[in-house]
C-alpha atoms as a PDB file:
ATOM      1  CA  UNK A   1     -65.217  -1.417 140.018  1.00  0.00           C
ATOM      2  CA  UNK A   2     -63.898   1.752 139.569  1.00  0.00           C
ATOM      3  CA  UNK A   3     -65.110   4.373 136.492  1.00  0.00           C
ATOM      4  CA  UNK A   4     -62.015   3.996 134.526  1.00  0.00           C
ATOM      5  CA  UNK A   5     -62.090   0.317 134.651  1.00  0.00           C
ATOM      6  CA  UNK A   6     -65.515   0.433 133.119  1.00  0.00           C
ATOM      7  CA  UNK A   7     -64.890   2.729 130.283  1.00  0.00           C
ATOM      8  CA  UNK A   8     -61.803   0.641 129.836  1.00  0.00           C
ATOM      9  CA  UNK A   9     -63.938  -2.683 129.564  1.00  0.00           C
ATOM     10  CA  UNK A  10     -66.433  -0.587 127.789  1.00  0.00           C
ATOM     11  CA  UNK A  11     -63.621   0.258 125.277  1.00  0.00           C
ATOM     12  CA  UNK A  12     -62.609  -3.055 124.346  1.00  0.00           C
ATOM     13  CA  UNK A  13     -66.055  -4.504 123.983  1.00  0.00           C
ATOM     14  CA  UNK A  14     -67.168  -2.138 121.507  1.00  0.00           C
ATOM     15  CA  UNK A  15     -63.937  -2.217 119.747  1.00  0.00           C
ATOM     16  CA  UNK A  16     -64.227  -5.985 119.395  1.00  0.00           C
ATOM     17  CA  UNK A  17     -67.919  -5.665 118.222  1.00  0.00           C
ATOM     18  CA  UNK A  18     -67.057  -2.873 116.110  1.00  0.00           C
ATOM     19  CA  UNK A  19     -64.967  -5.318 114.417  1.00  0.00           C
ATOM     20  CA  UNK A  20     -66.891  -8.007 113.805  1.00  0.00           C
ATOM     21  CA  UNK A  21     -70.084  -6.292 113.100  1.00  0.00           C
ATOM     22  CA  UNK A  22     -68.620  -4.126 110.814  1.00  0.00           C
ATOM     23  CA  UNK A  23     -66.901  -6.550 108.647  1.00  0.00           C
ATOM     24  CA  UNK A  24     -70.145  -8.998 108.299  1.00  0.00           C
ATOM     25  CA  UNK A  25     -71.534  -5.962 105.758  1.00  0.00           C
ATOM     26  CA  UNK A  26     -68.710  -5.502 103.104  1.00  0.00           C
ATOM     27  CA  UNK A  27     -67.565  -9.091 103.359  1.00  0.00           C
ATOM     28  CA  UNK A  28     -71.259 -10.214 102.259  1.00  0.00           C
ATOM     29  CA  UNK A  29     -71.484  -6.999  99.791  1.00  0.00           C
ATOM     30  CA  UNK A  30     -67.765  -8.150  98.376  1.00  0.00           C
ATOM     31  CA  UNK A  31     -69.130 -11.752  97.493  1.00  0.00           C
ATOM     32  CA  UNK A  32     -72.186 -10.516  95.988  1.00  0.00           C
ATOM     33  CA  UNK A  33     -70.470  -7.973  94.100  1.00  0.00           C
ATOM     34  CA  UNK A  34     -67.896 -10.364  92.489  1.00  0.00           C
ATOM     35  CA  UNK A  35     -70.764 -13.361  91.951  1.00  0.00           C
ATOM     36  CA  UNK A  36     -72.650 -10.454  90.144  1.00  0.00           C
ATOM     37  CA  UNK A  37     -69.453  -9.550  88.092  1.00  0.00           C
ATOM     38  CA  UNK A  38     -68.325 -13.053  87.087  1.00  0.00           C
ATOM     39  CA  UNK A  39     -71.922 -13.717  86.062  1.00  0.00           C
ATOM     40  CA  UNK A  40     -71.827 -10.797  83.567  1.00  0.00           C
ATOM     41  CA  UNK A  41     -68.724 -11.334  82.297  1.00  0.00           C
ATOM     42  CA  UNK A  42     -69.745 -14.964  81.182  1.00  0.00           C
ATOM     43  CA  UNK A  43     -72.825 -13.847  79.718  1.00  0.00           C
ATOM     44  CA  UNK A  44     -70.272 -10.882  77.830  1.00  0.00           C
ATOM     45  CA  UNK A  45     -67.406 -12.037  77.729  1.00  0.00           C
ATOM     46  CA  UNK A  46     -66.374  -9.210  75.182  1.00  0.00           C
ATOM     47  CA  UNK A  47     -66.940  -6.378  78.015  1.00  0.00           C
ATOM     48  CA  UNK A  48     -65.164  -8.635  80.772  1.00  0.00           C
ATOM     49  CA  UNK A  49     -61.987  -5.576  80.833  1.00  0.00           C
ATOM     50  CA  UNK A  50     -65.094  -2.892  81.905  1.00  0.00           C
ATOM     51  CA  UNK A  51     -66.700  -5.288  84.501  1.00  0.00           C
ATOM     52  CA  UNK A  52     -63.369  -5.754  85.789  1.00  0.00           C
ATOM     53  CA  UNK A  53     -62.301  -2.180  86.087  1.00  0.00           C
ATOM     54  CA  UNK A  54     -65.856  -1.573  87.357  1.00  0.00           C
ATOM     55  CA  UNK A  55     -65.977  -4.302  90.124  1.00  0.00           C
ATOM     56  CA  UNK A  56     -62.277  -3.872  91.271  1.00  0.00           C
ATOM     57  CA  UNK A  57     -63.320   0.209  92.017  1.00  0.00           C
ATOM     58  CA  UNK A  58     -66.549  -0.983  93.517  1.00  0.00           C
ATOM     59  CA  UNK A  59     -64.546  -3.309  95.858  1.00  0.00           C
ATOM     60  CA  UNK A  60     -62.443  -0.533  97.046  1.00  0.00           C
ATOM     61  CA  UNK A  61     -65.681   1.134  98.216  1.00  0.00           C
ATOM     62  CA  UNK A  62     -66.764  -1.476  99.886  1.00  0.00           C
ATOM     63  CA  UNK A  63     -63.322  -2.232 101.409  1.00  0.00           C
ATOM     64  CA  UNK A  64     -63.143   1.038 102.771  1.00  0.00           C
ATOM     65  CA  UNK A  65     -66.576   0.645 104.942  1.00  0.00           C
ATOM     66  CA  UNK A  66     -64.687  -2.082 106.822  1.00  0.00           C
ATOM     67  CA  UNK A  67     -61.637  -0.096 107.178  1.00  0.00           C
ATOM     68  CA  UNK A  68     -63.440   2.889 109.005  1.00  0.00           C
ATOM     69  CA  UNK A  69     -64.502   0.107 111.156  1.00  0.00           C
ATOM     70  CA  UNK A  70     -60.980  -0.661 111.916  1.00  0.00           C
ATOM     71  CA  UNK A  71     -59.777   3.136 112.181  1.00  0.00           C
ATOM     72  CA  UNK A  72     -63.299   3.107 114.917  1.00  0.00           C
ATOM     73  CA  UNK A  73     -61.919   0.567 116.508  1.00  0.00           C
ATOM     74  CA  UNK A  74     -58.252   1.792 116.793  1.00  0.00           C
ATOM     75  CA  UNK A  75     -59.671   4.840 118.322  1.00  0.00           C
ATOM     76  CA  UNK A  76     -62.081   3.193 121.060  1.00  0.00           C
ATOM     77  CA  UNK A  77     -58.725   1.304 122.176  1.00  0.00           C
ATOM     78  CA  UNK A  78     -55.820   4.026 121.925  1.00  0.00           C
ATOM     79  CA  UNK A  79     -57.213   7.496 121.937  1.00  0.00           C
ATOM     80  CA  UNK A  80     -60.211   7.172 123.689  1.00  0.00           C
ATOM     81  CA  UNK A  81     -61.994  10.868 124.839  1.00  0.00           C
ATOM     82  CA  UNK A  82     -63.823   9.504 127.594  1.00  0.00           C
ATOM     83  CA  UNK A  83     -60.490   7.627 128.850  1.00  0.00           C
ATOM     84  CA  UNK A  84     -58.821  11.218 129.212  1.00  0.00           C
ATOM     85  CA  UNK A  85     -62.515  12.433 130.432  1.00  0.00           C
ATOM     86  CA  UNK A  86     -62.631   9.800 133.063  1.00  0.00           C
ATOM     87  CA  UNK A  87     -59.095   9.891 134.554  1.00  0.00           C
ATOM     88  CA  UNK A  88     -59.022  13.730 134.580  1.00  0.00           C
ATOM     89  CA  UNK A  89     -62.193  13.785 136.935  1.00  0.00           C
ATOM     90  CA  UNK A  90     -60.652  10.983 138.625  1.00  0.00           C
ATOM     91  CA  UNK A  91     -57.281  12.476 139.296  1.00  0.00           C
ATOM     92  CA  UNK A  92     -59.135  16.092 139.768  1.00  0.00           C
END
């Protein structure tokens, strides 16, 4: 096996794991998050509009964590450095 068919196999492992690693976090943070909110807004129900507002920005945070992970992952499959590293020396 040649070097650019392991960084290539490389790639798409760690993309894949990137994935599915990185999503476990904010999808367990999001649930928590929103069971929190829905909890306070039945105890107040009269501050339910500010615990909205307040979890719906928090979820965007959280959101975003998993969304690097995706933008990670993007890059580990189509603009990978040590693809362009490896096939240079190999070509060279």
């Amino acid at each position: 096996m040649s070097a650019v068919e392991i960084i290539g196999i490389a790639s798409i492992i760690m993309a894949g794991l990137t994935i599915a690693i990185g999503s476990i976090g904010p999808a367990l943070a999001q649930g928590r998050a929103i069971t929190q909110a829905l909890t306070a807004m039945a105890q107040q129900p009269d501050e339910a509009a500010t615990i909205a507002r307040t979890l719906f920005v928090g979820l965007a945070m959280i959101e975003s964590l998993a969304i690097y992970c995706l933008v990670v992952a993007m890059i580990l499959i189509y603009a990978n450095p040590f693809w362009n590293y490896v096939t240079a020396k190999a070509g060279g």
